[in-house]
Every structure is written in C-alpha cells, then in structure tokens.
Protein backbone atom coordinates (compact mmCIF):
# COMPACT_ATOMS: atom_id res chain seq x y z
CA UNK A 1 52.99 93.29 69.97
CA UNK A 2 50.91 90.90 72.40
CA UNK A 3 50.53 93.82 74.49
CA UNK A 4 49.04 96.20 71.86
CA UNK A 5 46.89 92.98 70.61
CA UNK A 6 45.75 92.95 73.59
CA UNK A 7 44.76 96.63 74.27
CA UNK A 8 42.76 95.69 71.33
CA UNK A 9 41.16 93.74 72.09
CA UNK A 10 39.78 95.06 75.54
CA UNK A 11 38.96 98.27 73.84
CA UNK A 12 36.28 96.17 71.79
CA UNK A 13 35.17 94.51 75.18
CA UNK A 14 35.81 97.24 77.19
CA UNK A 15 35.74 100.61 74.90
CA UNK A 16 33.82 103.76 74.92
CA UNK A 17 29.84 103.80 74.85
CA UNK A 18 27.97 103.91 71.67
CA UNK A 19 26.13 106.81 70.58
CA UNK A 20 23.75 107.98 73.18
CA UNK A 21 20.48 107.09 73.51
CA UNK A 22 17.09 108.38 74.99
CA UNK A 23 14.60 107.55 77.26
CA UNK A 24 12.04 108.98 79.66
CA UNK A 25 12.95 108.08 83.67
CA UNK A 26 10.38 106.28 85.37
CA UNK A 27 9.45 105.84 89.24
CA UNK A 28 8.64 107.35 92.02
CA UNK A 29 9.77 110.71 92.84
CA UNK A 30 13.58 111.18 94.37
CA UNK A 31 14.16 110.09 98.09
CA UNK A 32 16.62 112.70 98.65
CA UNK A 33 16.90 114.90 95.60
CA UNK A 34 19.46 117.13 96.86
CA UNK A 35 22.34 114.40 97.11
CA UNK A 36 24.18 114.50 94.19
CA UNK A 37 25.39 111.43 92.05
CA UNK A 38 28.41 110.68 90.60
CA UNK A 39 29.35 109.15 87.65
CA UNK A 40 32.81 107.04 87.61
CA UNK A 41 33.92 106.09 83.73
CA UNK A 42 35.56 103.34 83.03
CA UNK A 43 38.34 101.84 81.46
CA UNK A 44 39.65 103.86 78.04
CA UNK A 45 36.51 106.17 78.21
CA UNK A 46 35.99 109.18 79.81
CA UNK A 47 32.87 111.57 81.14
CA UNK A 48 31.34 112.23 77.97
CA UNK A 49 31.01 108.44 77.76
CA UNK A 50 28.84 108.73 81.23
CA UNK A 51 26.80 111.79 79.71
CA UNK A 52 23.67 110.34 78.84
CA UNK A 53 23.28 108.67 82.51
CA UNK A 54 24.27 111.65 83.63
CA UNK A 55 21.14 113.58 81.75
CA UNK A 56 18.96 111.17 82.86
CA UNK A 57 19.22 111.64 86.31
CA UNK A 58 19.13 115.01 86.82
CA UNK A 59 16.06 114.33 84.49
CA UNK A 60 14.85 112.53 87.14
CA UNK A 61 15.62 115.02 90.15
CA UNK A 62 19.13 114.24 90.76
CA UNK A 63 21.78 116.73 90.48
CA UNK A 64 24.07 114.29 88.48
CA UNK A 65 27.94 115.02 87.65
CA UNK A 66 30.51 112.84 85.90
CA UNK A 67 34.18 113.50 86.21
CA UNK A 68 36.92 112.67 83.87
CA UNK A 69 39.72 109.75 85.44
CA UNK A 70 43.20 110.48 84.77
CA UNK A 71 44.44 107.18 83.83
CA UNK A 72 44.21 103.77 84.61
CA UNK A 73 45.83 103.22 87.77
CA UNK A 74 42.56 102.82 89.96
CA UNK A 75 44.55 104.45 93.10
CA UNK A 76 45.66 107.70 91.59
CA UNK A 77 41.75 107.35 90.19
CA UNK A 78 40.32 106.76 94.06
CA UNK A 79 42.63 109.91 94.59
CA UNK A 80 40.45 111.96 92.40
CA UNK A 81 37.27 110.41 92.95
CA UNK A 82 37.68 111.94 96.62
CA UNK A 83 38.95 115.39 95.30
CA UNK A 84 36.05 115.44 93.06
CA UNK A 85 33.77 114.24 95.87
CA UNK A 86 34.95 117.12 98.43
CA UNK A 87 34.42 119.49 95.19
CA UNK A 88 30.32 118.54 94.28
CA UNK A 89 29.71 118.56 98.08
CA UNK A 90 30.68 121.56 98.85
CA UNK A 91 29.19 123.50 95.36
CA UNK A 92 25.80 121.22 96.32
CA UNK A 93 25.77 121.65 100.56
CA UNK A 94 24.81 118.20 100.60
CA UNK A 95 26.44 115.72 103.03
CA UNK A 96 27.22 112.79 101.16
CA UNK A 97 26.67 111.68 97.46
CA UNK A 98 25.49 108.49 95.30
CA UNK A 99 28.55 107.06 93.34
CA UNK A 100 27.78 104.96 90.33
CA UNK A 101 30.50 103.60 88.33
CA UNK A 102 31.05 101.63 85.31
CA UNK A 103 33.38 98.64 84.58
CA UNK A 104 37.23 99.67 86.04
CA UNK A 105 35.82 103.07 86.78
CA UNK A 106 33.84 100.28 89.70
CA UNK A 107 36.85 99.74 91.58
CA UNK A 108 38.62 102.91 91.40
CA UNK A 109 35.48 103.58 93.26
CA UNK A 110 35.35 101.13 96.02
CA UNK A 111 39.26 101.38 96.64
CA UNK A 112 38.11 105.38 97.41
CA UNK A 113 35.34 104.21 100.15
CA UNK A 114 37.60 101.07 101.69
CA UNK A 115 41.11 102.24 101.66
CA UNK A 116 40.95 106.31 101.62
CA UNK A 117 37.61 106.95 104.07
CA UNK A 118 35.00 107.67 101.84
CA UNK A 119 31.97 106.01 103.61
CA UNK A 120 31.66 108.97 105.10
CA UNK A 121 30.72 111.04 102.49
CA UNK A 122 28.29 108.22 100.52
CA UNK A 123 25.37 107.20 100.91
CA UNK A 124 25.32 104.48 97.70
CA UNK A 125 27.69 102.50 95.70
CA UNK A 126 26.47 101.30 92.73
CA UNK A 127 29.04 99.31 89.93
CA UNK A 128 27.95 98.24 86.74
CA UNK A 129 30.13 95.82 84.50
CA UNK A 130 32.78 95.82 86.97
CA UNK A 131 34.73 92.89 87.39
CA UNK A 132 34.83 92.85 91.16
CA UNK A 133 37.00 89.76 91.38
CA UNK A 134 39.12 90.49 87.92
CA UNK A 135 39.09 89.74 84.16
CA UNK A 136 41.79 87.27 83.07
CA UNK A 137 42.75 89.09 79.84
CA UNK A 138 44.29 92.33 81.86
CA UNK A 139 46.79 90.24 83.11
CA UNK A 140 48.84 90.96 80.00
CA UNK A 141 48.22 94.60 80.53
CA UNK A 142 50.68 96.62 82.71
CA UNK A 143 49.58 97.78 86.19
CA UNK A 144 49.36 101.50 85.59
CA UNK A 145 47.27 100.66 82.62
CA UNK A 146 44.31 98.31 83.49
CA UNK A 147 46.61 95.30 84.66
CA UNK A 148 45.24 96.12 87.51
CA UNK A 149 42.14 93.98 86.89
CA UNK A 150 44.01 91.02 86.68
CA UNK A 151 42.28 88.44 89.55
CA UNK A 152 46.34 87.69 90.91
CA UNK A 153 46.95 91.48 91.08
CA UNK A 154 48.25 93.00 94.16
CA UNK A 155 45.44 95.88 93.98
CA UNK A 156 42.91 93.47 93.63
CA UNK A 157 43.93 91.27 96.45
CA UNK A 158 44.39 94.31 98.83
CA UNK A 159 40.69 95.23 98.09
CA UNK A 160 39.00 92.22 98.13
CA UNK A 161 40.72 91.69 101.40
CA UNK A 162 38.05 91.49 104.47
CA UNK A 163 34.90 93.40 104.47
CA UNK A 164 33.27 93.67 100.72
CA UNK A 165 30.79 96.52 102.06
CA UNK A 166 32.66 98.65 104.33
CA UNK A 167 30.29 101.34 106.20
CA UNK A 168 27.18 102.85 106.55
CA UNK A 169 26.58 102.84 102.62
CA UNK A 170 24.21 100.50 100.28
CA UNK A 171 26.17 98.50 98.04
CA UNK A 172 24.67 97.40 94.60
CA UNK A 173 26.37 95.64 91.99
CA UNK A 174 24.68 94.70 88.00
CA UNK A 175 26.00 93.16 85.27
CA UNK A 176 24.59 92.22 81.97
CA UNK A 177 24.69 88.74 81.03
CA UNK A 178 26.93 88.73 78.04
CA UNK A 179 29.68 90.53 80.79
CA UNK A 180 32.50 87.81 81.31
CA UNK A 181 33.69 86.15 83.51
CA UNK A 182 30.77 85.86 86.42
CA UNK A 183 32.30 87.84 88.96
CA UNK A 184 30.40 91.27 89.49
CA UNK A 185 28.74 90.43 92.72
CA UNK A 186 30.62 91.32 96.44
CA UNK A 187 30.12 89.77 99.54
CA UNK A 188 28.27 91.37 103.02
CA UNK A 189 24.24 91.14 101.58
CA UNK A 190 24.71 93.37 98.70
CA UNK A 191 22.40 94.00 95.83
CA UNK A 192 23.22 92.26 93.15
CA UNK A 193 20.98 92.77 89.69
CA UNK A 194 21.55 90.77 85.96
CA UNK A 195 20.42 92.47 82.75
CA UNK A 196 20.22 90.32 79.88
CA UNK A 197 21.79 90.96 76.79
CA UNK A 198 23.53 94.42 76.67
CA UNK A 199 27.02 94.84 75.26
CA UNK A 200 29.68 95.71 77.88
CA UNK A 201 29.83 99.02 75.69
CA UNK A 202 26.22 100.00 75.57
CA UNK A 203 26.13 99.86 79.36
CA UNK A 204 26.05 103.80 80.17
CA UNK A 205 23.41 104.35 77.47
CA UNK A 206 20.89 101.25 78.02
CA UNK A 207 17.57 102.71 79.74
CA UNK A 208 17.55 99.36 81.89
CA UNK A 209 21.11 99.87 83.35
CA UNK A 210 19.88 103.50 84.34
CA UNK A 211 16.47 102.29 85.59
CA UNK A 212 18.27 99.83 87.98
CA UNK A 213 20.76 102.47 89.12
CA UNK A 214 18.11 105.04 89.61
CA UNK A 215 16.12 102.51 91.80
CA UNK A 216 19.37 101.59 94.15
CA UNK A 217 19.69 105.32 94.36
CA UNK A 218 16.74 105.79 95.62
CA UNK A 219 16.64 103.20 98.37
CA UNK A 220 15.59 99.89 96.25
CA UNK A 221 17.37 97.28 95.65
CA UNK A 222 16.58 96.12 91.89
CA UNK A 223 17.83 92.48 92.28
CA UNK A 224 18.17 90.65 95.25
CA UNK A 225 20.51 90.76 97.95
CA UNK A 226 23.64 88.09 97.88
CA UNK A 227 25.66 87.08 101.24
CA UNK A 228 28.68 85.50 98.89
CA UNK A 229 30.65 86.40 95.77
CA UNK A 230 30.69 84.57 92.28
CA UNK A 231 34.85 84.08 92.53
C-alpha cells in the first residue's frame, strides 16, 4: 500500500507533460544542423511526452527524434539509448548526436556515455529535472522501477563515482526552481542553468526549458559553468 502511495505520489511530481504548447524558436541559426538530437523521456512518460521539444527543434534546423524507454531500470534504458543512437546515426550519416533528457530519462542517459562508451558518438549532454545526486522519495520504490533514484542506491553510487563529465562532450544540466531537492548540477565545469517557476511536469513543453537546451546545443552555455555539485 505504501508502495502504490508512493507511485502516487511521484506520478504527480514526476508524471507525464501537460498538454503541449507552442512557441516560435529563437537564435541564431544551427551550428551544425545535420547532428541530430535526441530526446530521452523520463520517468512514467514516454516519447509523445518529448513531442513538442521534439517539433521545436527540427523547427529550428535540427533533425530531432525521441525514442520510447522500456522501463525504468536506467541500465536496460542506457542499453537502448545506444541502440537507438547507432540507429539515427546511421539513417542521418552524421557522426555523433545531441542527447537531451528529462528527469530519470537524465541518467539513463549519462550511465549510456560513462559506463557503455557513448562519448564517442555525442557531442552534448543536456539533463533537465534530473536528480543527478537522487530524490529521497524513490527510495521506497523498487530498483527496476525508479528506486533507482534513491541517493543510497547502488546505480547511483556507481555513476556518480569519479569523473562527472566523462569525454570530449559538453555537459549542461537545468532545473527549475520548484524541482526538489537541489541536486541537478554535476561536477568537472559543467553548465548548469535555473528556471524559475515551472512544474517538474511542464518541463518538456515550457518555451524557456527548450530555449536553454537549444542554446547548449548549439555551443552556449545558458547558465554558468559550476566546478562542484549541490549534494
């Protein structure tokens, strides 16, 4: 019962987008249009929840693709974060691709570059509402279904474990300020960028999270850059 209270409980923190909403991109024109970005969901959504960021860049001259997890265990996600990787790189010829991912979807994504090679193939990392250092409440949560995100969890202290920024990729991490608790930033001189006021939900759809992401993709850094972690 605590369990399912629980599950809840993050789905109201944690859930699905809200209904989509529009905007015209802004900014100078695409450094590299041809690389591709991907779109990482995260926890209890799925790629339709990433579809209006998804419109939006390609929009803006980026050939954008999001692809649908298939559960919550963030390795067996890395897993097919790098199948679906190999797959838009070869249909695009491109070498490597941007990765932006939102809340759990975040760390599926950087187990994929620091534990299964994928620097190789990216050129940016961009997490949004992703608890880099954990979220208390998913310790009640079994591991193979967002439990994961506990701080004390064993996947969590494996990737947190030495370099933050593994690579020859640009790291940028945003939150918005009503995300809990304060620990979206990594260590190694990342980008770190806070956005007042946007529901953990809304995230995907708000024109400011996309505006940020679009700059990092292009080669800015919308924030500043942090040497150490809020743990």
């Amino acid at each position: 019962m605590l369990r399912a209270t629980l599950t809840l409980v993050l789905l109201l923190v944690l859930g699905s987008p809200a209904a989509p909403a529009t905007a015209s991109p802004s900014g100078a024109p695409p450094r590299q249009a041809a690389e591709p970005v991907i779109l990482v969901h995260g926890w209890h959504s799925s790629a339709q929840g990433m579809a209006v960021m998804r419109d939006r860049f390609t929009a803006a001259g980026h050939p954008a693709f999001a692809l649908d997890l298939p559960g919550e265990d963030n390795v067996v996600n890395a897993r097919a974060i790098s199948r679906f990787v190999d797959d838009v790189l070869s249909r695009t010829g491109a070498a490597r691709a941007h990765l932006v991912g939102h809340s759990m979807g975040g760390l599926s994504t950087r187990h994929f570059l620091k534990r299964m090679g994928g620097t190789d193939r990216v050129r940016t990392y961009v997490s949004f509402g992703t608890g880099q250092y954990g979220y208390l409440p998913a310790c009640l949560l079994a591991e193979d279904q967002g439990g994961q995100m506990c701080p004390f969890s064993a996947f969590l202290a494996d990737l947190n474990a030495g370099d933050d920024t593994p690579g020859d990729v640009a790291y940028t991490t945003m939150r918005s300020t009503l995300d809990t608790p304060d620990t979206y930033r990594l260590d190694g001189g990342a980008c770190f960028h806070e956005i007042p006021d946007v529901p953990h939900a809304e995230e995907p759809d708000s024109p400011e999270f996309f505006a940020a992401a679009l700059s990092a993709v292009r080669g800015v850094c919308p924030g500043r850059h942090v040497e150490l972690p809020i743990r």
